[in-house]
N, C-alpha and C. Protein backbone atom coordinates (compact mmCIF):
# COMPACT_ATOMS: atom_id res chain seq x y z
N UNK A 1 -16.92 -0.92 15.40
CA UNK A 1 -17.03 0.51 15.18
C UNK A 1 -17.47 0.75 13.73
N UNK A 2 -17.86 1.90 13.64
CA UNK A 2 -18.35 2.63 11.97
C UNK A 2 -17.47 3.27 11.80
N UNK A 3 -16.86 3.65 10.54
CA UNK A 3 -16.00 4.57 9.54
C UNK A 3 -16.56 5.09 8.92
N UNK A 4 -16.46 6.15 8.64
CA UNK A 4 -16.93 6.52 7.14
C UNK A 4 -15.51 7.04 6.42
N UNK A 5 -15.70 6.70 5.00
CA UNK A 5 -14.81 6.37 4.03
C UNK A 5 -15.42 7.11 3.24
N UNK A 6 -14.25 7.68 2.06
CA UNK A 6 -14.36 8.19 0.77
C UNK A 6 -15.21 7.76 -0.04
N UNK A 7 -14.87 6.25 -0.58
CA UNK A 7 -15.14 5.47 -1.67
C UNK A 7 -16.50 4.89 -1.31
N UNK A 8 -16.56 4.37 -0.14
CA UNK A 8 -17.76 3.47 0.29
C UNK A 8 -19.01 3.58 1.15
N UNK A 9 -19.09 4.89 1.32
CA UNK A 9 -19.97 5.63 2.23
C UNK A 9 -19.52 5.08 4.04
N UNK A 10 -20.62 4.96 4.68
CA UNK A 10 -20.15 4.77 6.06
C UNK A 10 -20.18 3.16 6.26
N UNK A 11 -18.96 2.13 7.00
CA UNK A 11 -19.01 0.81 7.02
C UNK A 11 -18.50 0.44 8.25
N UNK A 12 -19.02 -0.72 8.50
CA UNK A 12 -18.59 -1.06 9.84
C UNK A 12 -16.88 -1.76 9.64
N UNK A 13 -16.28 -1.94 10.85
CA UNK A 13 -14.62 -1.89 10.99
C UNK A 13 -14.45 -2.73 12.37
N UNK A 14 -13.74 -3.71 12.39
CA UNK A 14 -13.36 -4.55 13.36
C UNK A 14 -11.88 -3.94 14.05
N UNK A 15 -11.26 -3.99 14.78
CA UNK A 15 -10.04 -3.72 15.47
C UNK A 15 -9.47 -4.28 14.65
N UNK A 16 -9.68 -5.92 14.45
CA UNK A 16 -8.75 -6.91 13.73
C UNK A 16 -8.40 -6.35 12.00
N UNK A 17 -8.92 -5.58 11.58
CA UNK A 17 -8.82 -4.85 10.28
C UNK A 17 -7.94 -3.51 9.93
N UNK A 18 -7.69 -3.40 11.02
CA UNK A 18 -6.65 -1.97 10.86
C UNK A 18 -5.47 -2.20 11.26
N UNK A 19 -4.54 -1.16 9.94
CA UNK A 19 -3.24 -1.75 9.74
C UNK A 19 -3.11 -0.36 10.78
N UNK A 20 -1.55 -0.56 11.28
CA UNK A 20 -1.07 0.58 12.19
C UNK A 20 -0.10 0.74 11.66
N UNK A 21 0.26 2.26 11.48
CA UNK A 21 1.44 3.04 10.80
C UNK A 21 2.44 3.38 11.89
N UNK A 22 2.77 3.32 13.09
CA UNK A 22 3.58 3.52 13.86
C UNK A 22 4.25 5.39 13.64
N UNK A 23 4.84 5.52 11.85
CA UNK A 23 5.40 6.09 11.47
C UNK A 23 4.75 7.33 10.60
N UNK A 24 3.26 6.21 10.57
CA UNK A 24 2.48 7.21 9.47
C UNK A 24 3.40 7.25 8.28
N UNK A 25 2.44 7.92 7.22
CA UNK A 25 3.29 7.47 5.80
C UNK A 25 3.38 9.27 5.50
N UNK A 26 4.54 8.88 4.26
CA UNK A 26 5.14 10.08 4.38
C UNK A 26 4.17 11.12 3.98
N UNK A 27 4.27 12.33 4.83
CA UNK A 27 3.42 13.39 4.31
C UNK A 27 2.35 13.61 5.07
N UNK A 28 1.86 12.01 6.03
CA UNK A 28 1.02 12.07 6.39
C UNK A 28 0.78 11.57 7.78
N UNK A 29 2.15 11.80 8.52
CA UNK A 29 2.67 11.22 9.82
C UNK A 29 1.61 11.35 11.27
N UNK A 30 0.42 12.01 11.07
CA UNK A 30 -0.14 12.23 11.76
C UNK A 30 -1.47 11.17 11.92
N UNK A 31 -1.51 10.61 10.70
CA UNK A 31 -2.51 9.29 10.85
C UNK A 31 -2.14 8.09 10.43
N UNK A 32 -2.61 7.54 11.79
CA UNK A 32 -1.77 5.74 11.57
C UNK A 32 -2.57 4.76 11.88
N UNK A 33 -3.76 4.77 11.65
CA UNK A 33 -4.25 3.71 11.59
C UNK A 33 -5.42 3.93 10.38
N UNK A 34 -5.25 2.63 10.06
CA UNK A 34 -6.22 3.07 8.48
C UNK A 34 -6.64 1.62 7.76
N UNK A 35 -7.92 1.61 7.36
CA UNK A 35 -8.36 -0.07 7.17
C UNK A 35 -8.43 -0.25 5.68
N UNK A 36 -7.39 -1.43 5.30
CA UNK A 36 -7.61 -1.70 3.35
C UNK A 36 -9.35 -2.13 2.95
N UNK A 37 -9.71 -1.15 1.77
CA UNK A 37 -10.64 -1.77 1.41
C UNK A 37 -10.75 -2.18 0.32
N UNK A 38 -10.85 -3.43 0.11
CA UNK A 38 -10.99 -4.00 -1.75
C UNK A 38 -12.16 -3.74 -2.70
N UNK A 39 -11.37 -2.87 -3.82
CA UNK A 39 -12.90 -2.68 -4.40
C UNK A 39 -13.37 -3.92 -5.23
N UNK A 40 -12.72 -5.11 -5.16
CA UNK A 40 -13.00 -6.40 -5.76
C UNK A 40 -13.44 -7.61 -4.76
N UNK A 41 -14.33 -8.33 -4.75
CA UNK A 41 -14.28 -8.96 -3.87
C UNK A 41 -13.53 -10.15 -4.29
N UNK A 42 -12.29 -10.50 -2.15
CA UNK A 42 -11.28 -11.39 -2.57
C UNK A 42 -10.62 -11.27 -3.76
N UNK A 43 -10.32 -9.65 -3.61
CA UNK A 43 -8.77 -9.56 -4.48
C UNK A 43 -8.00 -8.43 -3.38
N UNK A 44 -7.06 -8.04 -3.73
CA UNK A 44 -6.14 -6.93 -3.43
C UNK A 44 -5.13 -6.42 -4.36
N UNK A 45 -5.68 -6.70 -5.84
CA UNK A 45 -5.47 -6.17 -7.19
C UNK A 45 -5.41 -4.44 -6.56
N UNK A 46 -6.43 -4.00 -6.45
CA UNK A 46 -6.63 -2.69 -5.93
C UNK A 46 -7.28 -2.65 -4.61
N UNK A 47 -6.76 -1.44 -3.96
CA UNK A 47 -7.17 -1.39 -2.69
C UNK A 47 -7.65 0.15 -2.38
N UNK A 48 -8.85 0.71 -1.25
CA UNK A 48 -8.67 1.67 -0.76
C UNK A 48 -7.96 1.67 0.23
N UNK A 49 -6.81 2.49 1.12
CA UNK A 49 -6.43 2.21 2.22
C UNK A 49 -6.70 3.99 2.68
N UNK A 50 -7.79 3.17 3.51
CA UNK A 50 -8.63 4.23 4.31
C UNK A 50 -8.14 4.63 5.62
N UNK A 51 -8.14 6.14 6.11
CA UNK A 51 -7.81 6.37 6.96
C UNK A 51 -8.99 6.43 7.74
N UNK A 52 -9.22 5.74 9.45
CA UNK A 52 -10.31 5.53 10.07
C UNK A 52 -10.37 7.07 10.74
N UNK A 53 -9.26 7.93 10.63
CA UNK A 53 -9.23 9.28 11.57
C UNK A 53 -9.97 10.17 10.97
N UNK A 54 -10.00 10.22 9.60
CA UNK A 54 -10.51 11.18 8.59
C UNK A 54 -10.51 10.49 7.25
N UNK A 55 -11.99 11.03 6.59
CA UNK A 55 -12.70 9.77 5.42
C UNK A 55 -11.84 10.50 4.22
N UNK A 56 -11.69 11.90 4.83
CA UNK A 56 -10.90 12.46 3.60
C UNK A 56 -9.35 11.43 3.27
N UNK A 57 -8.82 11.26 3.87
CA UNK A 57 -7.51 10.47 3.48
C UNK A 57 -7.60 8.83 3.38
N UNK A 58 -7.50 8.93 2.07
CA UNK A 58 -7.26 7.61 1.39
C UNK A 58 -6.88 7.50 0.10
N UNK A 59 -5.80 6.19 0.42
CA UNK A 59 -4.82 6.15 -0.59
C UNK A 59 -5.28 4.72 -1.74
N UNK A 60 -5.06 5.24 -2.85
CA UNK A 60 -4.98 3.84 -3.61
C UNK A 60 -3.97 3.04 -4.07
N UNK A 61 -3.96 2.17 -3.13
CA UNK A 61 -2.72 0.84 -3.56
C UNK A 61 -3.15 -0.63 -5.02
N UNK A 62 -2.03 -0.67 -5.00
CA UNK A 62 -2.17 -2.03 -5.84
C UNK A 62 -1.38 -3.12 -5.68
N UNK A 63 -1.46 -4.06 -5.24
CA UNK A 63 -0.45 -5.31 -5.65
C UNK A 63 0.46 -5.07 -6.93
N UNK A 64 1.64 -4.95 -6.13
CA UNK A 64 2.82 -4.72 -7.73
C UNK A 64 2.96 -6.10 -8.20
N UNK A 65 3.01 -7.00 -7.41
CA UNK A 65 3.20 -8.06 -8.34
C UNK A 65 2.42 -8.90 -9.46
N UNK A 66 0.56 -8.13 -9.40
CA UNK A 66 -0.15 -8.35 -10.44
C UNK A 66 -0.04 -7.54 -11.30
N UNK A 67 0.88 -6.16 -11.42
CA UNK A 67 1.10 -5.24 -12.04
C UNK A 67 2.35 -5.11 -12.75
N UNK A 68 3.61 -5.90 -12.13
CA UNK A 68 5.01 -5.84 -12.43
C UNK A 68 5.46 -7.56 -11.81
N UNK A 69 5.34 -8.59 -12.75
CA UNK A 69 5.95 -9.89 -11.75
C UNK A 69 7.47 -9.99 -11.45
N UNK A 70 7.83 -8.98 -11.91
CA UNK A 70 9.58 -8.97 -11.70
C UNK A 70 10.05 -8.15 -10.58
N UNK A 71 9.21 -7.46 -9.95
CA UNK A 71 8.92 -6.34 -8.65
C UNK A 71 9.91 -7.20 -7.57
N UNK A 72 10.80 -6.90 -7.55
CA UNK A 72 11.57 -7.36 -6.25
C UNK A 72 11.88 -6.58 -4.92
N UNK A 73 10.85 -6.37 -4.63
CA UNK A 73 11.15 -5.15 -2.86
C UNK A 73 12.46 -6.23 -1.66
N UNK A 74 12.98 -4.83 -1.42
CA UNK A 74 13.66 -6.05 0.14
C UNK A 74 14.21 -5.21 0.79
N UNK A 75 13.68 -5.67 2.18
CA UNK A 75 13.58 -4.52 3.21
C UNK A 75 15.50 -4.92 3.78
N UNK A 76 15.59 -3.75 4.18
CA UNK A 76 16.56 -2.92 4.92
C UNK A 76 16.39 -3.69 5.96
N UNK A 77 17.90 -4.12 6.99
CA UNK A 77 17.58 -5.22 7.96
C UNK A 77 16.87 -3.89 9.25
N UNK A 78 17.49 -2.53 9.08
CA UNK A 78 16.58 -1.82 10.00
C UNK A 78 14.90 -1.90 9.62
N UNK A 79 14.41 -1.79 8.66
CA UNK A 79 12.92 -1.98 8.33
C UNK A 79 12.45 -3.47 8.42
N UNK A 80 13.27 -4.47 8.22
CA UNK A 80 13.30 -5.88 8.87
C UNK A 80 12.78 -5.91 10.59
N UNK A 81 13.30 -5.25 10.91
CA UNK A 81 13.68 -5.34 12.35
C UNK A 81 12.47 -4.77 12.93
N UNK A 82 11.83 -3.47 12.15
CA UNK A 82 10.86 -2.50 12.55
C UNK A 82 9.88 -3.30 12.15
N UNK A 83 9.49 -4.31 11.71
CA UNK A 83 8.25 -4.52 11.04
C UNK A 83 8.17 -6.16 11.62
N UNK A 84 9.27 -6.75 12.41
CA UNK A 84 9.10 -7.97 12.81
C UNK A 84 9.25 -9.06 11.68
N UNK A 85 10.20 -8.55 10.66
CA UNK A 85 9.77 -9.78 9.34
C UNK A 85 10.36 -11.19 10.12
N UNK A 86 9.58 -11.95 9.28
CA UNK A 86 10.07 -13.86 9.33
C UNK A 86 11.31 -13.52 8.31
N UNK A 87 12.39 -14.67 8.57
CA UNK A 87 13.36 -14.72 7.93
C UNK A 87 13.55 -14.68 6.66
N UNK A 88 12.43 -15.24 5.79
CA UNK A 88 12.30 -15.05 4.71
C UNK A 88 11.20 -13.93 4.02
N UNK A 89 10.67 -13.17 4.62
CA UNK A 89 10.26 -12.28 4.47
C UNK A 89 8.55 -12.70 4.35
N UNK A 90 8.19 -13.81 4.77
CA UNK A 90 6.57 -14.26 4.19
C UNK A 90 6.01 -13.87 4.54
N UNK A 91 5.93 -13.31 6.23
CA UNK A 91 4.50 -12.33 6.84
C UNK A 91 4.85 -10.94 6.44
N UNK A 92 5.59 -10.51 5.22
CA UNK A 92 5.30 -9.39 4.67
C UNK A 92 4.89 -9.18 3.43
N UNK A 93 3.66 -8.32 3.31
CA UNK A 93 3.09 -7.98 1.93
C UNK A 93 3.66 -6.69 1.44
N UNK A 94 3.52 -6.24 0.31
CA UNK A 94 3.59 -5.08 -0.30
C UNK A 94 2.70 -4.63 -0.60
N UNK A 95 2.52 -3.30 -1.39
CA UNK A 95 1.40 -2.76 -1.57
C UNK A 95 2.28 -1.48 -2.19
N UNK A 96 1.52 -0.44 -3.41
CA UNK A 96 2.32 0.35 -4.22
C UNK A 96 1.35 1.80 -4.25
N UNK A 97 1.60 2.85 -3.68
CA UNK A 97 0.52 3.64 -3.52
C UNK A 97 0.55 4.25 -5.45
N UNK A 98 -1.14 4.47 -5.88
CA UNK A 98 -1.07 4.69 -7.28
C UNK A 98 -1.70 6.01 -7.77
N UNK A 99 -1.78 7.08 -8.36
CA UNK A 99 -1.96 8.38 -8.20
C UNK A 99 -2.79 7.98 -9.57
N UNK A 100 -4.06 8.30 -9.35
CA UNK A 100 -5.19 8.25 -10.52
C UNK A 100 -5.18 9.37 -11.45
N UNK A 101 -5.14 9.32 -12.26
CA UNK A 101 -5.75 10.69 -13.12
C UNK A 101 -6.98 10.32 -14.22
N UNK A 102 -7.39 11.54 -14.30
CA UNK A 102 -9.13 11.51 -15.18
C UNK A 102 -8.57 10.56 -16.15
N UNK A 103 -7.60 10.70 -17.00
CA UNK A 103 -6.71 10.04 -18.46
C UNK A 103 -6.35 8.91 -17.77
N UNK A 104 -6.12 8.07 -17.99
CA UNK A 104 -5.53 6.21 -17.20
C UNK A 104 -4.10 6.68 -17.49
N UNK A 105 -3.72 6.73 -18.55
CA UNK A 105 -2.45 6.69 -19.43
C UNK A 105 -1.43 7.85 -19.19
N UNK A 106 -1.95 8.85 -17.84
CA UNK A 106 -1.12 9.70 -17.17
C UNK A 106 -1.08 9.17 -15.84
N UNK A 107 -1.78 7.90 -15.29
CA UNK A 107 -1.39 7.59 -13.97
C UNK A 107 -0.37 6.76 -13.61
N UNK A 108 0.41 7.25 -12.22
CA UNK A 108 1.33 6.67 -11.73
C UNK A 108 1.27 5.97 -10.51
N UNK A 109 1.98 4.67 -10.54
CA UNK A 109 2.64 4.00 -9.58
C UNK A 109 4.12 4.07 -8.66
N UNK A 110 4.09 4.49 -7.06
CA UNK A 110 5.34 4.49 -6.68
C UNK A 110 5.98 2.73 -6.33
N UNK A 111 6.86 2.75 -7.21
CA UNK A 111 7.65 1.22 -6.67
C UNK A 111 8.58 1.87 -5.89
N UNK A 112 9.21 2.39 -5.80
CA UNK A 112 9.97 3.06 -5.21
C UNK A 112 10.24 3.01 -3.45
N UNK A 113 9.07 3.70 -3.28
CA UNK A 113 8.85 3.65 -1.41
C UNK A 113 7.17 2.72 -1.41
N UNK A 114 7.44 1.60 -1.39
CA UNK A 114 6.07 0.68 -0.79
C UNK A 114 5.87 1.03 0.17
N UNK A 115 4.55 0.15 0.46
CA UNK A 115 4.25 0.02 1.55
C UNK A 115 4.55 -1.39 2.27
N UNK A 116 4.95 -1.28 3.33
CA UNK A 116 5.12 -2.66 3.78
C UNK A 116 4.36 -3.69 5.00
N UNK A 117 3.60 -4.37 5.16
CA UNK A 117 2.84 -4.50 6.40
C UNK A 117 2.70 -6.57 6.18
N UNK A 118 3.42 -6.22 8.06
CA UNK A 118 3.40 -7.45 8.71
C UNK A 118 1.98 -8.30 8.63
N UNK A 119 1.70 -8.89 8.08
CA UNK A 119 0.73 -9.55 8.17
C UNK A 119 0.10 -10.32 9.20
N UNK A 120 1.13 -10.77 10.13
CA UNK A 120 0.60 -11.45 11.51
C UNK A 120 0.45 -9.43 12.55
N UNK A 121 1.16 -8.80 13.04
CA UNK A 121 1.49 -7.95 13.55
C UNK A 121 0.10 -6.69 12.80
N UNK A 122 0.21 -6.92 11.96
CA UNK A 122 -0.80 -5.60 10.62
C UNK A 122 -0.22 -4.03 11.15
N UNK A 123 1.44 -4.47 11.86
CA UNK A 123 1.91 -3.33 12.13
C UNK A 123 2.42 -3.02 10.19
N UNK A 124 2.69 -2.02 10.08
CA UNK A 124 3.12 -1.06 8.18
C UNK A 124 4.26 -0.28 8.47
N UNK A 125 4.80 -0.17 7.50
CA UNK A 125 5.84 1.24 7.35
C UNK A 125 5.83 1.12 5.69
N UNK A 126 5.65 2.67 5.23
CA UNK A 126 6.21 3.09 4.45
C UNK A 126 7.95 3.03 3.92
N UNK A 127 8.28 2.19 2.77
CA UNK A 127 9.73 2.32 2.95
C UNK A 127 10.64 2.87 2.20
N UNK A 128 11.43 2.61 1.52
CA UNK A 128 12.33 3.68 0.49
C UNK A 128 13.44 2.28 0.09
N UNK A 129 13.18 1.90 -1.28
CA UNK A 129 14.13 0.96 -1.67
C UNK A 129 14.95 1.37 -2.45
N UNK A 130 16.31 0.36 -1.80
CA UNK A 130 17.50 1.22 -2.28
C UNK A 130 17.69 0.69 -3.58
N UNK A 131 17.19 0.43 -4.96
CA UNK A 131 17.13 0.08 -6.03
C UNK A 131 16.71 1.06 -7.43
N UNK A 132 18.34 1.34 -7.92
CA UNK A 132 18.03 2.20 -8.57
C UNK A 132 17.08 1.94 -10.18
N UNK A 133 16.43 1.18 -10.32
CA UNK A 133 15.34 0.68 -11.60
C UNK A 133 14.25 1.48 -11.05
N UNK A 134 14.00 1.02 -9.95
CA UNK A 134 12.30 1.45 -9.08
C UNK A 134 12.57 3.09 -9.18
N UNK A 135 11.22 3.80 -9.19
CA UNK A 135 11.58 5.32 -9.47
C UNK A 135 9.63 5.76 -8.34
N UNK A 136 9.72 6.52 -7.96
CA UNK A 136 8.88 7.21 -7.55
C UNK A 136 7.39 7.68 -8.29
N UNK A 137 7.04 7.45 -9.86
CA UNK A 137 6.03 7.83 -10.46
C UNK A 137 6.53 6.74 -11.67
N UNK A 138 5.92 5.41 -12.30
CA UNK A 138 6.03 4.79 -13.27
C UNK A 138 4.66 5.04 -13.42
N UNK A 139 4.65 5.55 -15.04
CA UNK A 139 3.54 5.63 -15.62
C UNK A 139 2.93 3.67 -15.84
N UNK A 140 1.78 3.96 -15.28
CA UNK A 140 0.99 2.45 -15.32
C UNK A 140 0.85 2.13 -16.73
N UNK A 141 0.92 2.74 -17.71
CA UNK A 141 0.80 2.23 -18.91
C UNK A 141 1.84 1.59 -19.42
N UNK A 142 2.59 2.10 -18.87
CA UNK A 142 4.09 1.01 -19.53
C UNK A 142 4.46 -0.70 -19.00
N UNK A 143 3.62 -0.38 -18.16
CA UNK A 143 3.63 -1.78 -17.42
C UNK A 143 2.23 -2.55 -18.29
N UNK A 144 1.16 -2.44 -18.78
CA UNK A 144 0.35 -2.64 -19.44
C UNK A 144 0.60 -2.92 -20.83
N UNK A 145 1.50 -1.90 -21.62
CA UNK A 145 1.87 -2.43 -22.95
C UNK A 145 2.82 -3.71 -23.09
N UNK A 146 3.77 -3.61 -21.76
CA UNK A 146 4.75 -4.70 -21.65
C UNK A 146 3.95 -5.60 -21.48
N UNK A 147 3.05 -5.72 -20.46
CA UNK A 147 2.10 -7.28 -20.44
C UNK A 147 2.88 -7.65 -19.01
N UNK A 148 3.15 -7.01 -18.14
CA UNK A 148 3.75 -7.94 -16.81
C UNK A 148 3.15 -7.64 -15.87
């Protein structure tokens, strides 16, 4: 099939490429299926995560752990359960939705509620970690001056 996307004009899309939201993410419960696109090739430093329903919705994620290496997410044995994790959690990735602004040095990262998606399954949920450090808007620059 073809998409058309925000970032990348119109691109072709395999079945095997789209993550499914079951739950849809918050705010946005009405679209659940949506394909990551890397604006790097063979990275997932940054990601578009495109909604295939409408080009208007798409979110920008980042790998927290090239951003924060001390990032410790851990799912809830109910979000365990919902997402099919392996015991040790390996067919699950993260992903950190990141709110751009024109200025770099006013944009934010949520650690807070990741994203979470099965990697064998490419079933996702949005989640909410119960860790009170992680906060809902970390300015990305503070993670940059620290160097982690």
């Amino acid at each position: 099939m073809e998409i058309k996307t925000q970032y990348f004009g119109s691109i072709p899309c395999s079945e095997d490429e789209i993550i499914h939201f079951p739950e849809g993410l918050f705010g946005f419960t009405e679209f659940k299926d949506y394909v990551p696109l890397s604006f790097q090739d063979n990275s997932d430093a940054l990601i578009s995560l495109q909604s295939i329903d409408d080009y208007r919705v798409s979110f920008i994620l980042m790998n927290p752990f090239q951003l924060y290496s001390e990032y410790a997410p851990a799912l809830s044995k109910e979000d365990s359960n919902f997402l099919k994790a392996s015991y040790d959690e390996e067919n699950i990735s993260y992903y950190v939705i990141c709110i751009i602004h024109d200025q770099m040095e006013e944009s934010t990262v949520n650690l807070k509620a990741p994203i979470a998606v099965n990697t064998d399954t490419r079933e996702a949920k949005q989640i909410i970690l119960d860790n009170p450090l992680y906060k809902f808007r970390h300015p990305i620059k503070d993670f940059i001056r620290r160097g982690k």
